[in-house]
N, C-alpha and C. Protein backbone atom coordinates (compact mmCIF):
# COMPACT_ATOMS: atom_id res chain seq x y z
N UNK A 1 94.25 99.30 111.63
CA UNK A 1 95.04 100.29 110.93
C UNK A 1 94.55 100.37 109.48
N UNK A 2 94.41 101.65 109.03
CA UNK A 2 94.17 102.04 108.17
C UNK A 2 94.89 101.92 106.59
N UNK A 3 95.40 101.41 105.42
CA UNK A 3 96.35 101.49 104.47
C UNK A 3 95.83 102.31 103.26
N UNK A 4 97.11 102.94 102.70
CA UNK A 4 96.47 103.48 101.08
C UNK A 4 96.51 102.17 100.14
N UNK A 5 96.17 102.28 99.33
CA UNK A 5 96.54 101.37 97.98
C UNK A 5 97.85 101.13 97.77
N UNK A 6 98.67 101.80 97.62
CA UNK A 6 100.21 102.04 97.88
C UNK A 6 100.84 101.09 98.69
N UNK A 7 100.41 101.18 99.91
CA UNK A 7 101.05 101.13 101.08
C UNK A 7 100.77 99.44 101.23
N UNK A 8 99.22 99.27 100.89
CA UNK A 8 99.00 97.63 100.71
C UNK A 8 99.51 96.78 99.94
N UNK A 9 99.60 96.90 98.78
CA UNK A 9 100.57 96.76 97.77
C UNK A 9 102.25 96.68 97.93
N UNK A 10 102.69 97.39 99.18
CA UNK A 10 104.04 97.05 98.91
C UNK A 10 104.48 96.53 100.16
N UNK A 11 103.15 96.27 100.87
CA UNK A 11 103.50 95.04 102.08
C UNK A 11 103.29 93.96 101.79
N UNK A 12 102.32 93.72 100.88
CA UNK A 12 102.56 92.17 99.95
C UNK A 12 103.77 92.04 98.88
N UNK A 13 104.57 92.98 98.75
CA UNK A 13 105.72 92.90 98.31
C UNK A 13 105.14 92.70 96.47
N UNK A 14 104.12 93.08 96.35
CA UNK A 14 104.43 93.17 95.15
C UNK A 14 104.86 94.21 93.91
N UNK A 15 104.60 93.97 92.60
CA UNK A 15 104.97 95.67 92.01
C UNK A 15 103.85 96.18 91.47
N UNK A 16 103.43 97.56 90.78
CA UNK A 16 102.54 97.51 90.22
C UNK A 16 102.55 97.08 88.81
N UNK A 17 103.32 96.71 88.16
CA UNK A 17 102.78 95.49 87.26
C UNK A 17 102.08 94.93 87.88
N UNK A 18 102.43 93.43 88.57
CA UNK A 18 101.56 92.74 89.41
C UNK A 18 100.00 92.98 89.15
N UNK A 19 100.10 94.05 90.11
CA UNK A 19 98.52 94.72 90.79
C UNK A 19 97.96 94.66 89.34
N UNK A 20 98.68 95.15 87.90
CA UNK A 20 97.66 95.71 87.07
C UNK A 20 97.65 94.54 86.44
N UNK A 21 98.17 93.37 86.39
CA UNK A 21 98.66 92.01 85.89
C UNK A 21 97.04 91.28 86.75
N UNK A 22 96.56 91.42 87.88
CA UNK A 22 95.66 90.81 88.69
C UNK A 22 94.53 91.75 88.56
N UNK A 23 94.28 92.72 88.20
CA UNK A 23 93.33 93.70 87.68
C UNK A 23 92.67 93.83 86.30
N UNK A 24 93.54 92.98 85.52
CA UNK A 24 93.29 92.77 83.93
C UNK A 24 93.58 94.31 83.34
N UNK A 25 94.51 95.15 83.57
CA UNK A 25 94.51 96.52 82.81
C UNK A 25 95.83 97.21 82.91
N UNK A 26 95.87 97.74 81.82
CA UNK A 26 97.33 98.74 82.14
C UNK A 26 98.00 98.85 82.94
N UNK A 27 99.45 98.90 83.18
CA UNK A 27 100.00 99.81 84.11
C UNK A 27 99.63 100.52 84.52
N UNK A 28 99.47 101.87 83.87
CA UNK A 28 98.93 103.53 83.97
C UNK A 28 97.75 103.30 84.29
N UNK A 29 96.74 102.03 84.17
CA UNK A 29 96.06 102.49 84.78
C UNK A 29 95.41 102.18 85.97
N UNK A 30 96.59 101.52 86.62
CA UNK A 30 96.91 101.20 88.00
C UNK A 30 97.63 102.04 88.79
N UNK A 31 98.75 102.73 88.55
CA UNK A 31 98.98 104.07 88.59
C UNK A 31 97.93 104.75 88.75
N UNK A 32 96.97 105.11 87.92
CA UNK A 32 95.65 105.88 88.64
C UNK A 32 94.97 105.75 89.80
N UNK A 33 94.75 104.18 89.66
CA UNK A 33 93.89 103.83 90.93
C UNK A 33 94.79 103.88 92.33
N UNK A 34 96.05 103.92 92.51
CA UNK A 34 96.97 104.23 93.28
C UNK A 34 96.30 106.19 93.41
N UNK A 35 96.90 106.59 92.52
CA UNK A 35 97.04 107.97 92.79
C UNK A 35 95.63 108.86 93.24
N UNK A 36 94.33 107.58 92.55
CA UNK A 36 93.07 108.49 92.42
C UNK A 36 92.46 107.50 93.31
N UNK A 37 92.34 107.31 94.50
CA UNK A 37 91.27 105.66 94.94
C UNK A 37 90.12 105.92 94.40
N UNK A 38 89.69 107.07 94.34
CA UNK A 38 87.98 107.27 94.00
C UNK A 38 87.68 106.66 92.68
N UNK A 39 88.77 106.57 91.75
CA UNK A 39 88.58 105.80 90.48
C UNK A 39 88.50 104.09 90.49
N UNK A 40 88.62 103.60 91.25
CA UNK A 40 88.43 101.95 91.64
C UNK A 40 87.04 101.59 91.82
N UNK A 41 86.91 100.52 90.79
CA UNK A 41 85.10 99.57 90.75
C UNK A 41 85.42 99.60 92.31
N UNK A 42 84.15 98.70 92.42
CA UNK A 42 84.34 97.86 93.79
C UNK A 42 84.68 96.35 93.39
N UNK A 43 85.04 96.16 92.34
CA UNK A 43 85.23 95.11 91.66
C UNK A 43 86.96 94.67 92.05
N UNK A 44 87.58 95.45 91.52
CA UNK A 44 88.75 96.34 91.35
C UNK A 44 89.44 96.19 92.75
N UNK A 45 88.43 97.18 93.80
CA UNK A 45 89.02 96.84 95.52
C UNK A 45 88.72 96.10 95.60
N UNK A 46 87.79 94.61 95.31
CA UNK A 46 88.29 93.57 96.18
C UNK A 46 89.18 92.70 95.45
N UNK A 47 89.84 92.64 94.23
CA UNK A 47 90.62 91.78 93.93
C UNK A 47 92.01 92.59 94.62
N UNK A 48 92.19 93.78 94.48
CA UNK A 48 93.11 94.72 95.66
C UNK A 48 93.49 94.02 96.86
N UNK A 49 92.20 93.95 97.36
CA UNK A 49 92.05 93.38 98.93
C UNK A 49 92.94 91.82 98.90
N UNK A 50 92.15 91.22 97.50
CA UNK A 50 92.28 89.84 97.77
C UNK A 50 94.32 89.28 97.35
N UNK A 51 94.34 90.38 96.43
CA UNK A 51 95.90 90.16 95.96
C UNK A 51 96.98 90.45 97.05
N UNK A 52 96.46 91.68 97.97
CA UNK A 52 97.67 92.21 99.27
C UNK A 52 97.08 91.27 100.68
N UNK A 53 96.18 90.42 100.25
CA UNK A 53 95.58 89.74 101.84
C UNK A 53 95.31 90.44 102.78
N UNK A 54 94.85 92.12 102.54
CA UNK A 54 94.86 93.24 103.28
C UNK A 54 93.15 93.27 103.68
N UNK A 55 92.34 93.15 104.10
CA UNK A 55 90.58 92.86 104.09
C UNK A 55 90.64 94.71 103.66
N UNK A 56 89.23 94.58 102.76
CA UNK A 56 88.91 95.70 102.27
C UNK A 56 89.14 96.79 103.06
N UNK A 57 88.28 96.59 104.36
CA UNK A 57 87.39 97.78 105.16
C UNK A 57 89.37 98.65 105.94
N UNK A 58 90.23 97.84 105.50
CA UNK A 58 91.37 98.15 106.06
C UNK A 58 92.29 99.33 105.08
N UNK A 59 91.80 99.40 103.82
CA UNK A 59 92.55 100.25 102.64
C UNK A 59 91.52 101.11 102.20
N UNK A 60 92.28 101.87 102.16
CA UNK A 60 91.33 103.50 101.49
C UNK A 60 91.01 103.52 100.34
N UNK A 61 90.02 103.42 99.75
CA UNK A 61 89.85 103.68 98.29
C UNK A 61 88.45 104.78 98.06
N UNK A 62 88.89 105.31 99.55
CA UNK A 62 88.34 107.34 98.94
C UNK A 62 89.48 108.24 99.01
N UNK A 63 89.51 108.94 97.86
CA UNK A 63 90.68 109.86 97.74
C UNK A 63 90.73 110.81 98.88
N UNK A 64 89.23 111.60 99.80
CA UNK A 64 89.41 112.34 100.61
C UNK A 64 90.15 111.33 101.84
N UNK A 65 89.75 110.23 102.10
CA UNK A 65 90.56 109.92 103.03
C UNK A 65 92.13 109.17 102.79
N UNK A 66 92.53 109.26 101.73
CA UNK A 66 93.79 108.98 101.69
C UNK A 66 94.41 110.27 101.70
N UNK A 67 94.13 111.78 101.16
CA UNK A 67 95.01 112.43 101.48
C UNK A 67 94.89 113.39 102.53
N UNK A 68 93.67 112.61 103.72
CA UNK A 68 94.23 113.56 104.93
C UNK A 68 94.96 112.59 105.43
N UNK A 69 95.30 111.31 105.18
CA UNK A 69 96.41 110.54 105.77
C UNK A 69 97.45 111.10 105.66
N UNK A 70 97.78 112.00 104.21
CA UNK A 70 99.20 111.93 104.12
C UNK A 70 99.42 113.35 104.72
N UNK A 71 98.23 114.29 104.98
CA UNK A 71 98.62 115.47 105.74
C UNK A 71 98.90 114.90 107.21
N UNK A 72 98.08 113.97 107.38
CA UNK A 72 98.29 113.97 109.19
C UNK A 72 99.56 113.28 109.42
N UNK A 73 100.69 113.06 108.36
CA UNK A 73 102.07 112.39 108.47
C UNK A 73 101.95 111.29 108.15
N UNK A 74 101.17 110.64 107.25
CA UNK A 74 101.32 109.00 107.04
C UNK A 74 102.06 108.69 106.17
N UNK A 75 102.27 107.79 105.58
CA UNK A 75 103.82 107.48 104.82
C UNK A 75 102.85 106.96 103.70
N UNK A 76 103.36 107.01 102.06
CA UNK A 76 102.80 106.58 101.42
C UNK A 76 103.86 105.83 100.74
């Protein structure tokens, strides 16, 4: 199964503080990388990966494929 950034993130129960707390950067600008995946190093997705225990190849961090998820009904 496939996850957004979002969606990985709040099955490890954390917040995005957190995420941007384990990313070394802003809030907002974790908020981005949520809203934009295409804006994430690869640096970036794997501390992502490594903070939600989610393995990379499992979370989207291309924007085209996160938002035909949310057309084809996926929950974000």
């Amino acid at each position: 199964m496939k996850y957004t950034i979002k969606q990985a993130r709040k099955l490890s129960d954390k917040s995005q503080q957190e995420m941007a707390q384990a990313l070394g950067v802003h809030v907002q600008t974790y908020r981005k990388i949520e809203n934009d995946p295409d804006s994430a190093t690869i640096e970036q997705a794997r501390i992502i990966s490594k903070e939600t225990g989610i393995p990379y190849n499992e979370i989207f961090f291309i924007g085209e494929s996160t938002n035909s998820r949310v057309q084809e009904g996926g929950a974000m």
